[in-house]
C-alpha atoms as a PDB file:
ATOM      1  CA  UNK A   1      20.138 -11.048  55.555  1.00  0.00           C
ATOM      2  CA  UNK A   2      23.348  -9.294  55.759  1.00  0.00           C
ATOM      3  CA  UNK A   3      24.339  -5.998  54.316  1.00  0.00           C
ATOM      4  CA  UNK A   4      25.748  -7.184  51.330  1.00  0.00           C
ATOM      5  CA  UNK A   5      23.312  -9.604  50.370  1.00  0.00           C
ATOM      6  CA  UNK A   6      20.794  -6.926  50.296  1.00  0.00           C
ATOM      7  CA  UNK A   7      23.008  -4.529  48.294  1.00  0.00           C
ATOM      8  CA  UNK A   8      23.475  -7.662  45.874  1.00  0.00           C
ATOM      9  CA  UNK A   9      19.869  -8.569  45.454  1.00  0.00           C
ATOM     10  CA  UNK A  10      19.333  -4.595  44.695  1.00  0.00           C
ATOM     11  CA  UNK A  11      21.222  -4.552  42.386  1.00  0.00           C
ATOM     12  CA  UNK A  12      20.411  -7.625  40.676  1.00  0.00           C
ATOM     13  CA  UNK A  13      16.908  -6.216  40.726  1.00  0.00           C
ATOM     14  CA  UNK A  14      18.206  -3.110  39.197  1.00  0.00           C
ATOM     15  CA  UNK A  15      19.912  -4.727  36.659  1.00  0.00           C
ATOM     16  CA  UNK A  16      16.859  -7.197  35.697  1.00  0.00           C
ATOM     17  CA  UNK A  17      14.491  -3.972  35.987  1.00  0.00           C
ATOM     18  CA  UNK A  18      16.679  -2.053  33.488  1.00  0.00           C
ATOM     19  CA  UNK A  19      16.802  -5.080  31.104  1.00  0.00           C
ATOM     20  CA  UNK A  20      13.349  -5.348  30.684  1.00  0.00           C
ATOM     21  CA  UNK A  21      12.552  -1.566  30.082  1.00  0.00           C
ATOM     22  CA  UNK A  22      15.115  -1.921  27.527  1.00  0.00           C
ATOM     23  CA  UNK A  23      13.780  -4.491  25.721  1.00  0.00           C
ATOM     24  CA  UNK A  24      10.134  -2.890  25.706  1.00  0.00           C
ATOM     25  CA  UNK A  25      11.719   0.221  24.767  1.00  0.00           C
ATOM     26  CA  UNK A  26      13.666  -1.251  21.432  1.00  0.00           C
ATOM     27  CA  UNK A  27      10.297  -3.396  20.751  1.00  0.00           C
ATOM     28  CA  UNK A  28       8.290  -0.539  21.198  1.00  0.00           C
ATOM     29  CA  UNK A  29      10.234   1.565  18.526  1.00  0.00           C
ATOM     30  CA  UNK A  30      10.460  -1.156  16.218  1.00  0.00           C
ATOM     31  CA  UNK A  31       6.783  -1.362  15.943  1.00  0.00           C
ATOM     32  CA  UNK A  32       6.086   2.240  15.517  1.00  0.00           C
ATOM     33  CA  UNK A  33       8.874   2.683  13.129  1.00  0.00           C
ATOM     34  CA  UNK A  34       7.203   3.280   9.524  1.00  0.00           C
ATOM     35  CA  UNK A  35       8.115   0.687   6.904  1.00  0.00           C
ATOM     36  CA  UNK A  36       9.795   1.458   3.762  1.00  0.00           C
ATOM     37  CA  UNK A  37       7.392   2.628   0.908  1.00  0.00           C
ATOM     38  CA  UNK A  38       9.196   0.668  -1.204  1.00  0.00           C
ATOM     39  CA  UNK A  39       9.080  -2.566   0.731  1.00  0.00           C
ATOM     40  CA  UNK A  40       5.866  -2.075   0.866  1.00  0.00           C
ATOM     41  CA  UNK A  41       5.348  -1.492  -3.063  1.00  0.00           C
ATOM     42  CA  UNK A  42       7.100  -4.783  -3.188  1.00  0.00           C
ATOM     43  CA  UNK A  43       5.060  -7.103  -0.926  1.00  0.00           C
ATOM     44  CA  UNK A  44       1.620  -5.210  -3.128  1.00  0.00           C
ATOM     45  CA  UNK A  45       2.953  -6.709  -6.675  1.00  0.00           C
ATOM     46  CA  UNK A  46       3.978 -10.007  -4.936  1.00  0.00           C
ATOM     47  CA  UNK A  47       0.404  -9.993  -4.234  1.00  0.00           C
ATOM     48  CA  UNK A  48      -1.285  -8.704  -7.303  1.00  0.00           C
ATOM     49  CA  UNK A  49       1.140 -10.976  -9.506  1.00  0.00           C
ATOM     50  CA  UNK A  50      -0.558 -13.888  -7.987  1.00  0.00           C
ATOM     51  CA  UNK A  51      -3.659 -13.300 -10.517  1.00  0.00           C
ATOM     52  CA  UNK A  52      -1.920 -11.752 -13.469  1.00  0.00           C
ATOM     53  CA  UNK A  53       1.382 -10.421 -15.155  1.00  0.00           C
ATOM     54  CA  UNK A  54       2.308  -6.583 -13.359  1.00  0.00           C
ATOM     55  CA  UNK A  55       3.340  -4.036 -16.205  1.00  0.00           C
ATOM     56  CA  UNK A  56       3.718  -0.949 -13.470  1.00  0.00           C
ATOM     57  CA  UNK A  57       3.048   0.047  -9.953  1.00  0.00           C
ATOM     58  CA  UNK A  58       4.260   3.244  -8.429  1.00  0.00           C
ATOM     59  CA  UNK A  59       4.034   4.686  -4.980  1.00  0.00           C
ATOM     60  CA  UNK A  60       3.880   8.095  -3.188  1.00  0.00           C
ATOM     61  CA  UNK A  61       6.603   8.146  -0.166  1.00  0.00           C
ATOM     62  CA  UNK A  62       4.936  10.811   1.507  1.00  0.00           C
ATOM     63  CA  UNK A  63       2.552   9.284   4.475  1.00  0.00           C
ATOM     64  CA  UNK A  64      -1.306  11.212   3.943  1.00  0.00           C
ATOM     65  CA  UNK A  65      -4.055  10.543   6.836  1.00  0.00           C
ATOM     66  CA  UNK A  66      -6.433   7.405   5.576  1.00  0.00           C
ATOM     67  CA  UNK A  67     -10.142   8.976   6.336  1.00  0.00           C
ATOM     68  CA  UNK A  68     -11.977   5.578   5.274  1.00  0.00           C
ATOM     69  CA  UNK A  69     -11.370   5.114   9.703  1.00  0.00           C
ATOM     70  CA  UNK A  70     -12.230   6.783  12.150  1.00  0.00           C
ATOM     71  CA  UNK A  71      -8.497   6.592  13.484  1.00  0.00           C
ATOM     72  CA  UNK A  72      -7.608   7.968  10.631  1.00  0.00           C
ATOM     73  CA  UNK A  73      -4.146   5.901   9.950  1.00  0.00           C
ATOM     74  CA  UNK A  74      -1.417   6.909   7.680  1.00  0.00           C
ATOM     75  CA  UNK A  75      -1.014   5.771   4.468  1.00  0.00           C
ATOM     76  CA  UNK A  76       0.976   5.173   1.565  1.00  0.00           C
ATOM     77  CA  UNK A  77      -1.077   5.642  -1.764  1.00  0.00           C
ATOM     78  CA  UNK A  78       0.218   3.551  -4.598  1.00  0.00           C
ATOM     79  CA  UNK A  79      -0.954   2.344  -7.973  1.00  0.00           C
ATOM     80  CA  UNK A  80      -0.655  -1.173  -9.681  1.00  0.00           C
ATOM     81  CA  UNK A  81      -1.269  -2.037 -13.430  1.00  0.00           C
ATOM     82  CA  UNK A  82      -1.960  -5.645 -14.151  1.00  0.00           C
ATOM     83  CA  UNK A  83      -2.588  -7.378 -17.809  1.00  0.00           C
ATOM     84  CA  UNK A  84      -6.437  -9.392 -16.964  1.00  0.00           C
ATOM     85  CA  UNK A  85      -7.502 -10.820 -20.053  1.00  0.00           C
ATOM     86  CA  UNK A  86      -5.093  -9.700 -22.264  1.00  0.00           C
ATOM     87  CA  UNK A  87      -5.891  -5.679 -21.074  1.00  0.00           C
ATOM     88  CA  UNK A  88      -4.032  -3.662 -18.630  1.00  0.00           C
ATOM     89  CA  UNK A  89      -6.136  -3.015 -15.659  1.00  0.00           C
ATOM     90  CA  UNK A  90      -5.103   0.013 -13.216  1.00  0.00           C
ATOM     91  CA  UNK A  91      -5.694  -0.105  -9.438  1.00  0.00           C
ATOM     92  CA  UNK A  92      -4.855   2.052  -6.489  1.00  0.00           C
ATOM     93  CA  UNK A  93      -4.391   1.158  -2.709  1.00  0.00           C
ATOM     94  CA  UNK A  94      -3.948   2.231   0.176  1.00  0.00           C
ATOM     95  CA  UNK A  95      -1.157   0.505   2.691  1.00  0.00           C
ATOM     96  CA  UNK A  96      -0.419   1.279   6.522  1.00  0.00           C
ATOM     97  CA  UNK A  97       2.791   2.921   6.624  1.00  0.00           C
ATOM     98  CA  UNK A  98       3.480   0.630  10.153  1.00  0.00           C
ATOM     99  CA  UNK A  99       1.914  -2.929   9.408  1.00  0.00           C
ATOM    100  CA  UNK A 100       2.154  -2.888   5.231  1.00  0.00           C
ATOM    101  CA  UNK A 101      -1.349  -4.240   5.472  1.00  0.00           C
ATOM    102  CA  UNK A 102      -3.384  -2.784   2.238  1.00  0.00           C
ATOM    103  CA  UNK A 103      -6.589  -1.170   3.107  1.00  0.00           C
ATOM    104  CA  UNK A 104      -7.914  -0.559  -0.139  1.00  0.00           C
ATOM    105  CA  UNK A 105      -7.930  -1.026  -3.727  1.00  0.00           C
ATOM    106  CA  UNK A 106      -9.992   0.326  -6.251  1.00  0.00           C
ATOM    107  CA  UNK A 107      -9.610   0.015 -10.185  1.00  0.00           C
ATOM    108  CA  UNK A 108      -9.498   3.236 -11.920  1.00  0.00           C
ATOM    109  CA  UNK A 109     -10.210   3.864 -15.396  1.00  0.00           C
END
């Protein structure tokens, strides 16, 4: 191979090398990027309105460390109240601040 051809295939290399670290990079952020709390909030009554009509929900937008795992995730806590059988019913959850994937619920009284 000649001279150039090398320098050509380096820096085609280069270029291809620096694409792909890119790419990682901007995946990599977008997945450890919290979601919105109030996304979140959102995609919690979509589910809860599935069994009955939602008359409140609220959310904290301050992250607090889950201890129901031993990794210990952060959280958003938030609060739903749904009419069952004619009586509002409260619950409060827990939702990954990353994934939006609830980890708990619990009715409180």
């Amino acid at each position: 191979m000649s001279n150039k051809q090398n320098s050509n295939l380096i820096g085609a290399l280069v270029l291809v090398s620096g694409m792909i670290i890119g790419a990682a990079g901007a995946i990599f952020y977008k997945e450890n990027r919290p979601m919105n709390a109030g996304k979140i909030l959102e995609n919690v009554k979509q589910i809860f309105a599935t069994e009955g009509e939602i008359i409140g929900s609220w959310i904290d937008y301050d992250a607090v460390e889950y201890t129901g795992f031993d990794s210990q995730p952060l959280v958003y806590v938030g609060g739903i109240t749904r009419m069952e059988k004619g009586k509002p019913v409260h619950y409060s959850f827990s939702a990954d601040i990353y994934t939006g994937e609830i980890l708990n619920t619990y009715t409180t009284h």
